[in-house]
Protein backbone atom coordinates (compact mmCIF):
# COMPACT_ATOMS: atom_id res chain seq x y z
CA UNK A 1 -13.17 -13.63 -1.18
CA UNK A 2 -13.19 -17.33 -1.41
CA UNK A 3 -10.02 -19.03 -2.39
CA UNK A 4 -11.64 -19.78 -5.76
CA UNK A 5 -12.91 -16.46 -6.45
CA UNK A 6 -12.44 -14.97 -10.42
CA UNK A 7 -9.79 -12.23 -8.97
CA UNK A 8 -8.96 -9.40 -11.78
CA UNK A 9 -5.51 -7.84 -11.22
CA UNK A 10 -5.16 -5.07 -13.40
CA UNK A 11 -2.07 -3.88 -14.36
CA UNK A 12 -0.17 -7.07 -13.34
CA UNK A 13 2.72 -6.29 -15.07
CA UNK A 14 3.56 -3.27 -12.95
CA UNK A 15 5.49 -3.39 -9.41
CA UNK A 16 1.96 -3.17 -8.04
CA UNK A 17 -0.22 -5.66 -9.19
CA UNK A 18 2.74 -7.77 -9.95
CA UNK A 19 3.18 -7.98 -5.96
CA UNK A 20 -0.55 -8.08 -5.16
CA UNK A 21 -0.92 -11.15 -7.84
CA UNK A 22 2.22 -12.59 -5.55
CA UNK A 23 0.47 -11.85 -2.36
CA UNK A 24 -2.86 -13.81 -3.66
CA UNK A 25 -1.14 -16.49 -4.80
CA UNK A 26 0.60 -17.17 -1.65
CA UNK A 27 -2.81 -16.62 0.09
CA UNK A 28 -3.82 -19.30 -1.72
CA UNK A 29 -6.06 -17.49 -4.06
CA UNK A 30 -6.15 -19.86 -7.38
CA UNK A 31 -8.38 -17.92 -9.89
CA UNK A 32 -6.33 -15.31 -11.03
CA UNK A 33 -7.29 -12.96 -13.94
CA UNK A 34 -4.42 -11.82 -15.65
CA UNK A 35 -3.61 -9.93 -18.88
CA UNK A 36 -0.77 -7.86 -20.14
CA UNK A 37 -1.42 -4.71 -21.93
CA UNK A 38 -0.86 -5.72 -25.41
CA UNK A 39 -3.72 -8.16 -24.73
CA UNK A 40 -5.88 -5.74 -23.40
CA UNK A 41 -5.48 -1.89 -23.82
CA UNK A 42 -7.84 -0.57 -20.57
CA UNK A 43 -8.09 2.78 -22.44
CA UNK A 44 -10.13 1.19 -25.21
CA UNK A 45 -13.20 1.38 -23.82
CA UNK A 46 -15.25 -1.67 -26.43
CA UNK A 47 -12.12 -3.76 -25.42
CA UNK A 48 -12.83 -3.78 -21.65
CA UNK A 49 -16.36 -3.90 -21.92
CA UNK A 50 -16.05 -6.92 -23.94
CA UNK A 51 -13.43 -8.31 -21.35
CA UNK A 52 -15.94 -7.58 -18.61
CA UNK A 53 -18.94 -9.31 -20.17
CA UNK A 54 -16.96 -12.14 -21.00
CA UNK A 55 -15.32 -13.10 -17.85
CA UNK A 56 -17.06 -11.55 -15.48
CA UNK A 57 -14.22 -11.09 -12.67
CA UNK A 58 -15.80 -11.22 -8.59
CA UNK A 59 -13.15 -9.26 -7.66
CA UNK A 60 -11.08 -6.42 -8.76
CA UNK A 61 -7.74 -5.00 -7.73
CA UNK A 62 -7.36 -1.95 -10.28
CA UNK A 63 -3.76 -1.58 -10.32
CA UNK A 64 -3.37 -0.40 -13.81
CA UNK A 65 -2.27 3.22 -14.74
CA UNK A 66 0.11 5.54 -16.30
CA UNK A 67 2.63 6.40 -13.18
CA UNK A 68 6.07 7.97 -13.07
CA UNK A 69 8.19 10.81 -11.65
CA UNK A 70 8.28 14.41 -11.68
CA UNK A 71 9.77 14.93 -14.84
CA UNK A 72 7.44 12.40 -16.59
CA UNK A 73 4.32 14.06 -14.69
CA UNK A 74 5.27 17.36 -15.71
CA UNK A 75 6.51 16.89 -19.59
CA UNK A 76 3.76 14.38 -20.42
CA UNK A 77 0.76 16.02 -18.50
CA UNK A 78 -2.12 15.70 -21.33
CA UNK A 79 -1.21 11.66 -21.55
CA UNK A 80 -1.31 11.29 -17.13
CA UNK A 81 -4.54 12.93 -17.73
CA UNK A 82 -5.90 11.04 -20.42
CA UNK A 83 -4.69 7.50 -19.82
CA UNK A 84 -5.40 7.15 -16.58
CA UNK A 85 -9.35 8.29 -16.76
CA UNK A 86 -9.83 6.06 -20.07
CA UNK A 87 -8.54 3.16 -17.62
CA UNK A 88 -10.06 3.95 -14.27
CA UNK A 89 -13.59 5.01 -16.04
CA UNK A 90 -13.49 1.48 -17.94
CA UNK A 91 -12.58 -0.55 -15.13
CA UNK A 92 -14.99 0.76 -12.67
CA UNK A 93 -18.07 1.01 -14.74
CA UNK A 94 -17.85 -2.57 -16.54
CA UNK A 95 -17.36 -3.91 -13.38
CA UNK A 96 -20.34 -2.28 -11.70
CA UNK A 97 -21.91 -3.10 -14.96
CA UNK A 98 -21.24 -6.84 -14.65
CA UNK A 99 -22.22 -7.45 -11.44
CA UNK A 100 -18.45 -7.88 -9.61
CA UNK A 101 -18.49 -8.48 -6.11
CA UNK A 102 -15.87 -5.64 -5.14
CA UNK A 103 -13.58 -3.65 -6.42
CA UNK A 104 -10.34 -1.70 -4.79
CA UNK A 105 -9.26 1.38 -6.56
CA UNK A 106 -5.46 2.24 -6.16
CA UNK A 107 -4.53 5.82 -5.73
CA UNK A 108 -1.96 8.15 -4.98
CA UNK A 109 -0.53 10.00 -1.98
CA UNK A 110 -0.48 13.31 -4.23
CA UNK A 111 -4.42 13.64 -4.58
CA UNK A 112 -3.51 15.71 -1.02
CA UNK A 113 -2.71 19.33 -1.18
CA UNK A 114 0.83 20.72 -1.86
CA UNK A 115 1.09 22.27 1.76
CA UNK A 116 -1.78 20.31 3.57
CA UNK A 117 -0.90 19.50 7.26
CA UNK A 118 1.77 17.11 8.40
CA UNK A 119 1.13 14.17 8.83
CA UNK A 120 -2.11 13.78 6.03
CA UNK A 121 -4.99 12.98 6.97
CA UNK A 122 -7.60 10.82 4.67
CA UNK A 123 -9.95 13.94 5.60
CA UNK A 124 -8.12 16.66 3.93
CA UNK A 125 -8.91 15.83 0.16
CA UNK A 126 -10.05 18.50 -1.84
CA UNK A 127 -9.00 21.64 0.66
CA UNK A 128 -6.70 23.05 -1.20
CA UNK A 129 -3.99 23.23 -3.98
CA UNK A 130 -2.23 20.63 -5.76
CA UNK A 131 1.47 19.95 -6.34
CA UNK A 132 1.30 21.77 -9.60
CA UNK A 133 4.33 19.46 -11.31
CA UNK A 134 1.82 16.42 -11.08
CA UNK A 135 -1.73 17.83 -11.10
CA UNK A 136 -2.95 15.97 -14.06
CA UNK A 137 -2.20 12.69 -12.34
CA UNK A 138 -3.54 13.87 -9.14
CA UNK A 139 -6.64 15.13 -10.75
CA UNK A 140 -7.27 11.85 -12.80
CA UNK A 141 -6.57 9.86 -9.33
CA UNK A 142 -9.27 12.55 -7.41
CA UNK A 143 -12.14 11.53 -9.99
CA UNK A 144 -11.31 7.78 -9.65
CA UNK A 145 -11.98 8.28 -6.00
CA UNK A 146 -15.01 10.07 -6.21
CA UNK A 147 -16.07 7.49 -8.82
CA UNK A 148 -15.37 4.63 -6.65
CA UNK A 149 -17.90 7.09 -4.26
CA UNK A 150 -20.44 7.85 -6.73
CA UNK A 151 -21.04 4.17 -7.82
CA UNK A 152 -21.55 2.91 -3.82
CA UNK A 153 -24.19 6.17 -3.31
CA UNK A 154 -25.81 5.84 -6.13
CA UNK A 155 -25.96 1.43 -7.03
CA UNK A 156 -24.33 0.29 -3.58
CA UNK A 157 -21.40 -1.12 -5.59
CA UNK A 158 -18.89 -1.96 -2.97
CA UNK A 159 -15.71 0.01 -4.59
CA UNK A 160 -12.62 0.65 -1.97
CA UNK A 161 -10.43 3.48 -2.32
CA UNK A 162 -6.64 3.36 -1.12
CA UNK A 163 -3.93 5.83 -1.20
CA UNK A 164 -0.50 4.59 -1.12
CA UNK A 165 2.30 7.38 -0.41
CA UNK A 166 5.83 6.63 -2.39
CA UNK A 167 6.48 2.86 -3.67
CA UNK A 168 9.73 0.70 -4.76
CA UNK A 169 10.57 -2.79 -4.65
CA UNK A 170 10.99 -5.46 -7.27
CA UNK A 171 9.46 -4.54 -10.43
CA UNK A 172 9.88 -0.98 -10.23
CA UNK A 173 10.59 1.49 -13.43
CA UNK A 174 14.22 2.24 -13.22
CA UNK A 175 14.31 4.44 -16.58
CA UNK A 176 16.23 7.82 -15.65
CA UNK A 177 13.61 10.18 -17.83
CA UNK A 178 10.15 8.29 -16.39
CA UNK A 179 10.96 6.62 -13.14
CA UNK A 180 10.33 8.06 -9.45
CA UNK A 181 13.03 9.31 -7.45
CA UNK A 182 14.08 5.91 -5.46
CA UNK A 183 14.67 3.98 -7.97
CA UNK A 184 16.23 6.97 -10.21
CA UNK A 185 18.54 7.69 -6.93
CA UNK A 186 19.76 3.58 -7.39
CA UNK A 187 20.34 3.18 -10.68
CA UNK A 188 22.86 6.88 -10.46
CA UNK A 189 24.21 5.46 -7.52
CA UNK A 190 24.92 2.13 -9.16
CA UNK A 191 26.02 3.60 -11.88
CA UNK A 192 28.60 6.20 -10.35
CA UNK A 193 30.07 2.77 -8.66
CA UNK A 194 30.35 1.07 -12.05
CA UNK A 195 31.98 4.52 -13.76
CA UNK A 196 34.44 5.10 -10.95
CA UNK A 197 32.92 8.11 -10.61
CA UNK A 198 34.03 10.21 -7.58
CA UNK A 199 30.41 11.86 -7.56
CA UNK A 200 27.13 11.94 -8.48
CA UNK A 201 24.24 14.81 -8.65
CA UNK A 202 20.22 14.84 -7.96
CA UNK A 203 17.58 17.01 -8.33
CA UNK A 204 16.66 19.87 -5.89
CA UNK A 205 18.26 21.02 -2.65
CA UNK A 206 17.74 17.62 -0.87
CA UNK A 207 15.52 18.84 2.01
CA UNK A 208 12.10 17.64 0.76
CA UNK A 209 10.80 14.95 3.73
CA UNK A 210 9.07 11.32 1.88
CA UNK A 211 7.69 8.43 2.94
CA UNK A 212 8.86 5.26 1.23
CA UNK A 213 6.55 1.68 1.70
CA UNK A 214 8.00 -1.74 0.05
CA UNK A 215 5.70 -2.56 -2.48
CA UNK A 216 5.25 -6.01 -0.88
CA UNK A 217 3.02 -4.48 2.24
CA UNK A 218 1.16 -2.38 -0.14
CA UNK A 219 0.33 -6.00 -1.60
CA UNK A 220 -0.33 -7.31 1.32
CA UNK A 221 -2.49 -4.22 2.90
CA UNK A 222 -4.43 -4.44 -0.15
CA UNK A 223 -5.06 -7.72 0.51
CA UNK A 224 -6.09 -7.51 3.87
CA UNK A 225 -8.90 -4.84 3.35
CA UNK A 226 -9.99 -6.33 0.30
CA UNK A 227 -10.64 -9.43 2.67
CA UNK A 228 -12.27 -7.06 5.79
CA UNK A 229 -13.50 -3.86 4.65
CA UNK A 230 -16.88 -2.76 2.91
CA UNK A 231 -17.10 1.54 3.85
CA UNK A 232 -16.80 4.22 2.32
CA UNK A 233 -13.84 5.66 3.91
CA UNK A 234 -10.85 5.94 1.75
CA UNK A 235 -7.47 4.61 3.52
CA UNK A 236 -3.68 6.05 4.05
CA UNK A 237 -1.47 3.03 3.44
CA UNK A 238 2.27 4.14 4.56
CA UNK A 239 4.86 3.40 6.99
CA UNK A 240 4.04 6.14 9.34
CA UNK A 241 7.79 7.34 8.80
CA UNK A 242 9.53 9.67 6.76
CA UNK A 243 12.73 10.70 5.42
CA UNK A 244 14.63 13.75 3.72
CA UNK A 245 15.89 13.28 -0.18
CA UNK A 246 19.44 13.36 1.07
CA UNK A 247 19.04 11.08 3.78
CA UNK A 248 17.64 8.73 1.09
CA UNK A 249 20.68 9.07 -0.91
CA UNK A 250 22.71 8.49 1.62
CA UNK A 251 20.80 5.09 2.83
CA UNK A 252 20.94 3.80 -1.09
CA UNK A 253 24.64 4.83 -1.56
CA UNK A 254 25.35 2.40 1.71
CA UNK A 255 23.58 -0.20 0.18
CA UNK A 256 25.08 -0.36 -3.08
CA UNK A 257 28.04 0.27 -1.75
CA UNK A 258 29.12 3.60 -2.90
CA UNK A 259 31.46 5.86 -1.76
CA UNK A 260 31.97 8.98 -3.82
CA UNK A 261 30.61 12.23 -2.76
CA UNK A 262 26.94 13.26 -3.21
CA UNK A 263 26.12 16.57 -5.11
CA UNK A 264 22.63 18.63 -5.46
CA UNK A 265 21.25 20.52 -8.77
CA UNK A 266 19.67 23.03 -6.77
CA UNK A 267 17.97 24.91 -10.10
CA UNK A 268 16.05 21.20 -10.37
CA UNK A 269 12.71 21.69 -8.54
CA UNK A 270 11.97 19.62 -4.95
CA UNK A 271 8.44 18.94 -5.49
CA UNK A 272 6.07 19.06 -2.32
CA UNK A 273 7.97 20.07 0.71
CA UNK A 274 6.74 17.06 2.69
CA UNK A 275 4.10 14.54 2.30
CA UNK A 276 4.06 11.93 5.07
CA UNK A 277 0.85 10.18 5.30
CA UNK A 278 -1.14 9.45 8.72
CA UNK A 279 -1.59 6.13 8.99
CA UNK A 280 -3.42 5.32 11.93
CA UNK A 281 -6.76 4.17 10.08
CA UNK A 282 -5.16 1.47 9.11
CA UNK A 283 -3.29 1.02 12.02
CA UNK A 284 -7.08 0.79 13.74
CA UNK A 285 -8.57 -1.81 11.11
CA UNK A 286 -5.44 -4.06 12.09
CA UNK A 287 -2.77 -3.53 9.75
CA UNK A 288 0.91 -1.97 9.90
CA UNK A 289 4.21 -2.04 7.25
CA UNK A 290 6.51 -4.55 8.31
CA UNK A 291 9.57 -3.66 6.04
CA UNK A 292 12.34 -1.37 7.25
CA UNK A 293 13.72 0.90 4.13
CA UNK A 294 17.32 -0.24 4.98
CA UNK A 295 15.11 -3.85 4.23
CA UNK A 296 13.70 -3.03 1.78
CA UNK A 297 16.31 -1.24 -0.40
CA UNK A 298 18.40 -4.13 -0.04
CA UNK A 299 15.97 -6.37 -1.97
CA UNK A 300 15.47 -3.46 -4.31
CA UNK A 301 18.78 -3.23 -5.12
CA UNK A 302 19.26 -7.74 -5.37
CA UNK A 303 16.46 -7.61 -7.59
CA UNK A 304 17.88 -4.40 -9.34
CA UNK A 305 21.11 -6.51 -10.41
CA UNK A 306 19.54 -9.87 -10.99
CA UNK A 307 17.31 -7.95 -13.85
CA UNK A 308 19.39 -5.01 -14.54
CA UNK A 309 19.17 -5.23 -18.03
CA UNK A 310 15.13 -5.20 -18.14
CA UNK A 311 15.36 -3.05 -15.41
């Protein structure tokens, strides 16, 4: 990419793109391509093509989709589904169809089986069963994938595939009945703190093992293999390190400074059992995570009360 490149960022508004449109703009990228989605709904498909034709972005970072937590995955399956096919099949078609340059597709860490191997490699897609709580998303994520594939075989558009495992940082959906379980595990803590309360209770038994990556090196890992990679392999992009749910709580009630006791609704459902993602592909092309999580929530959790009423 040159510095002056036409560089679409959808989904800007969203912890992702917001922090990959930070991380090109520090770069020193100066053409950014930005709109919200009231100014441009990605599912309707005349919309986008009409975007497409008009400006003609180089460059794409497709950051735009429906995402949330288990409960959101599970309750609102048809619309995880739905919306995020509309958006992906728009986006990567109109921008094949317009001649763009490139274009990195942003998945998810839970296109991997339920019980595949520890840690995941890129090479076990599609060998066996999902995590059935979020296999609508998955599924929707698996296609734009295997787009992203079909479009390089068949025109030789360069499309990019990467799957991220679990994200937070600035930005990030802190809504109790949507949001993912790091930032759902702050805002309880923080709010058992500002209650008095002398304890607080989350889903499942605790004992489920995630990884956790600042959002910021996601940015910035998208970044860098938008800048040096052209295959067709699909990269892991994780710290390489996991953690259980209770060891998580434990870490956020430290930071915000909480010091009631924690408690577990066991008849709540865990989810995968563990889902750590092998990251030595990227650790090959030249990249690695920089933030610590004890880092990292801290930032989190400044942001958290500097914008706590958006938030």
């Amino acid at each position: 990419m040159r510095k002056d490149s036409k560089i679409y960022v959808a989904g800007h508004r969203g912890m992702v793109g917001s922090a990959i449109a930070r991380k090109l703009t520090e770069a020193g990228y100066t053409n950014l391509l930005l709109r919200t989605s009231k100014e441009l709904d990605l599912r309707d498909s005349s919309a986008t093509k009409a975007f497409f034709e008009t400006e003609k972005p180089e460059y794409i970072f497709q950051a735009a989709a429906k995402v949330g937590g288990i409960l959101a995955n599970n309750t609102l399956r048809a619309e995880f589904i739905y919306d995020n096919l509309q958006i992906q099949n728009n986006i990567i078609h109109n921008a094949y169809v317009n001649g763009a340059e490139k274009l990195l597709f942003l998945g998810s860490s839970c296109i991997y089986p339920k019980l595949a191997p520890q840690p995941i490699k890129e090479e076990y897609l599609l060998t066996g069963a999902l995590e059935p709580t979020n296999e609508p998303y998955a599924v929707a994520k698996i296609a734009g994938i295997k787009m992203c594939e079909a479009y390089r075989d068949q025109y030789g558009f360069k499309a990019i595939s990467v799957m991220p495992t679990n994200l937070y940082g600035p930005g990030d959906n802190f809504d109790l009945q949507s949001s993912h379980v790091l930032p759902a595990l702050m805002r309880k803590v923080h709010e058992a703190k500002e209650q008095g309360s002398s304890e607080f209770m989350i889903w499942g038994s605790g004992t489920p093992m995630r990884e956790f990556l600042y959002c910021e090196d996601l940015a910035d890992a998208c970044v860098f293999l938008m800048e040096s990679y052209d295959g067709k392999e699909i990269f892991n992009i994780g710290t390489g390190e996991d953690c259980t749910i209770r060891e998580l709580a434990l870490a956020i009630m430290e930071t915000v400074g909480y010091e009631g006791e924690l408690v577990f609704d066991r008849s709540k459902p865990d989810g995968t059992p563990r889902k750590l993602l092998d990251v030595s592909r990227l650790a090959e092309a030249g990249w690695k995570a920089k933030t610590s999580l004890t880092d990292g929530l801290s930032k989190t959790y400044k942001w958290f009360l500097e914008n706590e009423a958006a938030a």
